[in-house]
N, C-alpha and C. Protein backbone atom coordinates (compact mmCIF):
# COMPACT_ATOMS: atom_id res chain seq x y z
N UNK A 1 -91.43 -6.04 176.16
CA UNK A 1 -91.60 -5.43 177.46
C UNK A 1 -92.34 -4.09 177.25
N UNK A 2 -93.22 -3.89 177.89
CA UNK A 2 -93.98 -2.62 177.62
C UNK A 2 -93.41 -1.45 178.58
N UNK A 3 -93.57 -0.23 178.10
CA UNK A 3 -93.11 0.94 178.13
C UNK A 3 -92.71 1.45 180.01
N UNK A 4 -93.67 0.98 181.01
CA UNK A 4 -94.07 1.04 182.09
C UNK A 4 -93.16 0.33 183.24
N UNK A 5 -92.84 -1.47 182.62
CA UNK A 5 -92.50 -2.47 182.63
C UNK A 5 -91.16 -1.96 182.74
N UNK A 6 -90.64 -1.67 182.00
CA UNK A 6 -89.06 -1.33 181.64
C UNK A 6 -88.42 0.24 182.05
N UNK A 7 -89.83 1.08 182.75
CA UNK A 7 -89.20 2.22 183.58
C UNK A 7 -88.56 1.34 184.78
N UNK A 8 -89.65 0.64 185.26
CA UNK A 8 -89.23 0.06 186.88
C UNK A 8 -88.02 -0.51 186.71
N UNK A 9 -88.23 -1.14 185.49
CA UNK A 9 -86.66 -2.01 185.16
C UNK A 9 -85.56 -1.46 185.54
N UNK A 10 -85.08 -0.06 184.70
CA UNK A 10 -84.02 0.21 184.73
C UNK A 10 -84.06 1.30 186.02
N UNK A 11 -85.31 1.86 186.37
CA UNK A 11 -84.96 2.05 187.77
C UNK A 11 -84.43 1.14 188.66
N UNK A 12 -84.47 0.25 188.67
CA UNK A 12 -84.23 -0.73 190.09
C UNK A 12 -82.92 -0.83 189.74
N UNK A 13 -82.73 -1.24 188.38
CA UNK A 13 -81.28 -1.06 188.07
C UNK A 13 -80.23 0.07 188.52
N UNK A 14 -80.66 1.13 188.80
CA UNK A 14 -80.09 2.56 189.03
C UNK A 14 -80.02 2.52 190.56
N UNK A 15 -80.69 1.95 190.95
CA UNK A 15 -80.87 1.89 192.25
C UNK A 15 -79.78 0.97 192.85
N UNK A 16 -79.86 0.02 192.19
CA UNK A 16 -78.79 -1.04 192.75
C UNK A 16 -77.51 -0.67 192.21
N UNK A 17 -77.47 0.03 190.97
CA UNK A 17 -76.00 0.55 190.96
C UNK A 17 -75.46 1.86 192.15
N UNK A 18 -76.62 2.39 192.61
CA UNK A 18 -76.07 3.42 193.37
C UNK A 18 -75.53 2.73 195.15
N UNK A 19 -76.21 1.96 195.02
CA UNK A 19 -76.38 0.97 196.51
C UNK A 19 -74.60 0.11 196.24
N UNK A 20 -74.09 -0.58 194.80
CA UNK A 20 -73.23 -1.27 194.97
C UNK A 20 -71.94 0.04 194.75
N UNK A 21 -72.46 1.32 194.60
CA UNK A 21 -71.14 2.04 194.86
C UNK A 21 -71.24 2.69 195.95
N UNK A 22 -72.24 3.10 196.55
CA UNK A 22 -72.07 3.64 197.83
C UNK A 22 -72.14 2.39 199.09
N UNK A 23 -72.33 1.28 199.28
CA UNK A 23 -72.10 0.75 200.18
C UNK A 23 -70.75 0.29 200.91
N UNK A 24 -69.49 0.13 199.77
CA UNK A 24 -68.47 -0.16 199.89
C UNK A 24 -67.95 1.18 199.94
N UNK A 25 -68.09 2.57 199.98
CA UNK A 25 -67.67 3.88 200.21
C UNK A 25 -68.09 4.11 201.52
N UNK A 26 -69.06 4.11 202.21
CA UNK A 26 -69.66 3.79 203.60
C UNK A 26 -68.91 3.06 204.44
N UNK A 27 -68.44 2.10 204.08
CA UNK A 27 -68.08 0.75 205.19
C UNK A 27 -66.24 1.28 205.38
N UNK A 28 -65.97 1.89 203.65
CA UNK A 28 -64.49 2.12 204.48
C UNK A 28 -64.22 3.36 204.82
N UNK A 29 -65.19 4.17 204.50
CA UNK A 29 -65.32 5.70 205.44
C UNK A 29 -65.10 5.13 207.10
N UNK A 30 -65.94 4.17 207.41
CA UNK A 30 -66.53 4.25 208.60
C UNK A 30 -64.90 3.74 209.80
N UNK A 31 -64.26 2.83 208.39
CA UNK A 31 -63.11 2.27 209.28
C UNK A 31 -61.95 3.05 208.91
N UNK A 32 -61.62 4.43 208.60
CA UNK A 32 -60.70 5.29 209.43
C UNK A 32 -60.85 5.85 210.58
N UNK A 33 -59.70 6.21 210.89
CA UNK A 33 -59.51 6.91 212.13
C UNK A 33 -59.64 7.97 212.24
N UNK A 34 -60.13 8.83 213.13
CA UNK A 34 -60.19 10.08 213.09
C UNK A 34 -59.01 10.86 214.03
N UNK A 35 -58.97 11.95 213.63
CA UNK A 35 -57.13 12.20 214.05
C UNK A 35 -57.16 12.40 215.95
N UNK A 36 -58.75 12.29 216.49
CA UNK A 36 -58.21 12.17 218.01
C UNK A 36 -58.34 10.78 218.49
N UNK A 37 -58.72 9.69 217.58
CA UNK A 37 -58.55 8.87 217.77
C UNK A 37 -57.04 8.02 217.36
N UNK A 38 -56.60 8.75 216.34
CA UNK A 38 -55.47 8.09 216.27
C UNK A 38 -54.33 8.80 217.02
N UNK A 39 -54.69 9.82 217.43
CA UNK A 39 -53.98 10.73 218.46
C UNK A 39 -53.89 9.58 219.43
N UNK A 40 -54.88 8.91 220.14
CA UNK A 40 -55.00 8.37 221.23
C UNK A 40 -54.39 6.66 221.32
N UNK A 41 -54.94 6.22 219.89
CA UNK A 41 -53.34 5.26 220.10
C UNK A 41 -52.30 5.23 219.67
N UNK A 42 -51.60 6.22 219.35
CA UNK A 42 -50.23 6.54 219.28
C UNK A 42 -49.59 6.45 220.80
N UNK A 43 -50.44 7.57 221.56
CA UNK A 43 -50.22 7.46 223.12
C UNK A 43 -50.27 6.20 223.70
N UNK A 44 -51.00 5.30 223.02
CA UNK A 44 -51.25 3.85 223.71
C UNK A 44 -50.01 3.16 223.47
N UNK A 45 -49.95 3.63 222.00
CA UNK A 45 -48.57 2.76 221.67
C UNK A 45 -47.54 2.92 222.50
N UNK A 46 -47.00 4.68 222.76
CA UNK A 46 -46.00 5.51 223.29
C UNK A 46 -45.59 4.52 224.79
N UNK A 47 -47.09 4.92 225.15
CA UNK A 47 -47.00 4.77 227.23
C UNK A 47 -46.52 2.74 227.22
N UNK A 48 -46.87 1.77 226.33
CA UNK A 48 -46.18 0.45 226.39
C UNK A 48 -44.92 -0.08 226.17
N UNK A 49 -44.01 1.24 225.30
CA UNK A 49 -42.72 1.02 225.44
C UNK A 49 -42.46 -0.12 224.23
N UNK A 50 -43.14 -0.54 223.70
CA UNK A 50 -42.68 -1.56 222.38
C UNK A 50 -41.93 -1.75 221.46
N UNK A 51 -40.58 -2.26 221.60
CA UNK A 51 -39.40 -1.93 221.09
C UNK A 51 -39.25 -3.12 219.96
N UNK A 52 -40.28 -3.83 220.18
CA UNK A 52 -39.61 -5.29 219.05
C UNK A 52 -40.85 -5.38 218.42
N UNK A 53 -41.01 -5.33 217.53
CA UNK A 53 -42.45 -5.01 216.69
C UNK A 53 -42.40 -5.68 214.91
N UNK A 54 -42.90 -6.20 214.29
CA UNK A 54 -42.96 -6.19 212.92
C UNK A 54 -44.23 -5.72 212.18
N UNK A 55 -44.14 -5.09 211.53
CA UNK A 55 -45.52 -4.39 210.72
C UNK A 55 -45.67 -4.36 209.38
N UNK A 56 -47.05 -5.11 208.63
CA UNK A 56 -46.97 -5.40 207.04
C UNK A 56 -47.52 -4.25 206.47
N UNK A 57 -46.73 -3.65 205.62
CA UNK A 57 -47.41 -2.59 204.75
C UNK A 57 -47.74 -2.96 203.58
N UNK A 58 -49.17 -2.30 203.15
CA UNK A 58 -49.44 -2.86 201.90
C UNK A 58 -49.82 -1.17 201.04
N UNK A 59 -49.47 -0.97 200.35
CA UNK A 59 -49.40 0.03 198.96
C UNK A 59 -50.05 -0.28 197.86
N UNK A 60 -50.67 0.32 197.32
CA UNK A 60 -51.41 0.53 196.19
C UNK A 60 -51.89 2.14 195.84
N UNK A 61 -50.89 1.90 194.46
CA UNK A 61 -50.63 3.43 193.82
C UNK A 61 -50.15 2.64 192.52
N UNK A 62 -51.42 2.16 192.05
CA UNK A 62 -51.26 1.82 190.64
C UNK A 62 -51.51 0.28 190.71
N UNK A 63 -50.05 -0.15 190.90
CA UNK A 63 -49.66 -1.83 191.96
C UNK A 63 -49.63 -2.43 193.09
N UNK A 64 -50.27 -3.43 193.48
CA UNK A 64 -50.37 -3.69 194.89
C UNK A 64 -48.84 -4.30 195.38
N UNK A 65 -47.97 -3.49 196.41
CA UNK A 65 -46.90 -4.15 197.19
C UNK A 65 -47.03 -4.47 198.44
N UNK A 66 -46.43 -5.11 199.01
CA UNK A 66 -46.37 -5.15 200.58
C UNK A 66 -44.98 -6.02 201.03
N UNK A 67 -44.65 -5.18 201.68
CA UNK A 67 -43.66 -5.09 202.47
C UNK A 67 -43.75 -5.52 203.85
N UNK A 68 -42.47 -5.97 204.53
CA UNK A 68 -42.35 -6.70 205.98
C UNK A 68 -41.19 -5.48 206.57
N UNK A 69 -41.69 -4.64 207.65
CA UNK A 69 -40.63 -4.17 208.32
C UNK A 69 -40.83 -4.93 209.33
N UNK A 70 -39.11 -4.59 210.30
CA UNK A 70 -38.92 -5.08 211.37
C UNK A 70 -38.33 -4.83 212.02
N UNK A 71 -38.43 -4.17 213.37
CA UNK A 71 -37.99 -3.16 214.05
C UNK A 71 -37.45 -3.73 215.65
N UNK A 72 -36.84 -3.92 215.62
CA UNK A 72 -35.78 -4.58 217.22
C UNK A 72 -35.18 -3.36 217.91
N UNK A 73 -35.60 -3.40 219.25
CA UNK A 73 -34.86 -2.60 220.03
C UNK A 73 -34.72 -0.83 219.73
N UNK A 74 -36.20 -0.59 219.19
CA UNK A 74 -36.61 0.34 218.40
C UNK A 74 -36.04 1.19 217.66
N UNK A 75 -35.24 -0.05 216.57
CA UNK A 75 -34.68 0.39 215.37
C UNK A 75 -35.06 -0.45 214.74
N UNK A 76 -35.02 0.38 213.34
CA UNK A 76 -35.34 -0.66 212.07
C UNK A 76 -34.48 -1.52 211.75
N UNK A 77 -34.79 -2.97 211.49
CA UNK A 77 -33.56 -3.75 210.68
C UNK A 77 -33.62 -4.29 209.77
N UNK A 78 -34.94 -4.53 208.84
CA UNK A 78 -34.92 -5.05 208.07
C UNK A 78 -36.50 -4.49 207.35
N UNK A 79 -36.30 -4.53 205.55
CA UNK A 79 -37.50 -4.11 205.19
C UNK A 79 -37.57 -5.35 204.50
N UNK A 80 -38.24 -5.95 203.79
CA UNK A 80 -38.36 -7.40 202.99
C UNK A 80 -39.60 -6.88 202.07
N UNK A 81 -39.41 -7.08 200.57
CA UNK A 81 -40.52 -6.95 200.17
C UNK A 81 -40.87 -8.07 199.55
C-alpha cells in the first residue's frame, strides 16, 4: 500500500471510530429528560391519582439487575428481583 493510500486509510478509520462513539452518546443524550420536563410529568402523574401501578427497574453499576416493584393503593408491596 503506498504511503498516500494508507493516510486515507486510517483516516476514514478515525473517522468512523469517532462517528461509532459519538453517535450512540447523541441518541442517549437526546432521550433524557430535562428537569422541566420531568417536572411536568410528575404533575401528570400527580393530577391522575394512580394508586395501582407496577414499575421495572433496571440498574447497572458494574451488574445488570432489575427488579419488579409493585405498588397497590399507593403503597408498596412487593419488590421481586
Amino acid at each position: 500500500m503506498n504511503p498516500i493510500a494508507a493516510r486515507w486509510y486510517f483516516l476514514a478509520l478515525a473517522v468512523a471510530g469517532l462517528a461509532a462513539a459519538f453517535i450512540p452518546w447523541m441518541y442517549a443524550n437526546r432521550r433524557q429528560l430535562s428537569k422541566k420536563e420531568l417536572q411536568a410529568a410528575k404533575e401528570l402523574w400527580c393530577s391522575r391519582h394512580i394508586l395501582d401501578y407496577d414499575i421495572k427497574l433496571q440498574v447497572e453499576d458494574g451488574e445488570k439487575r432489575v427488579s419488579l416493584v409493585r405498588v397497590r393503593k399507593g403503597s408498596m408491596t412487593d419488590v421481586m428481583d
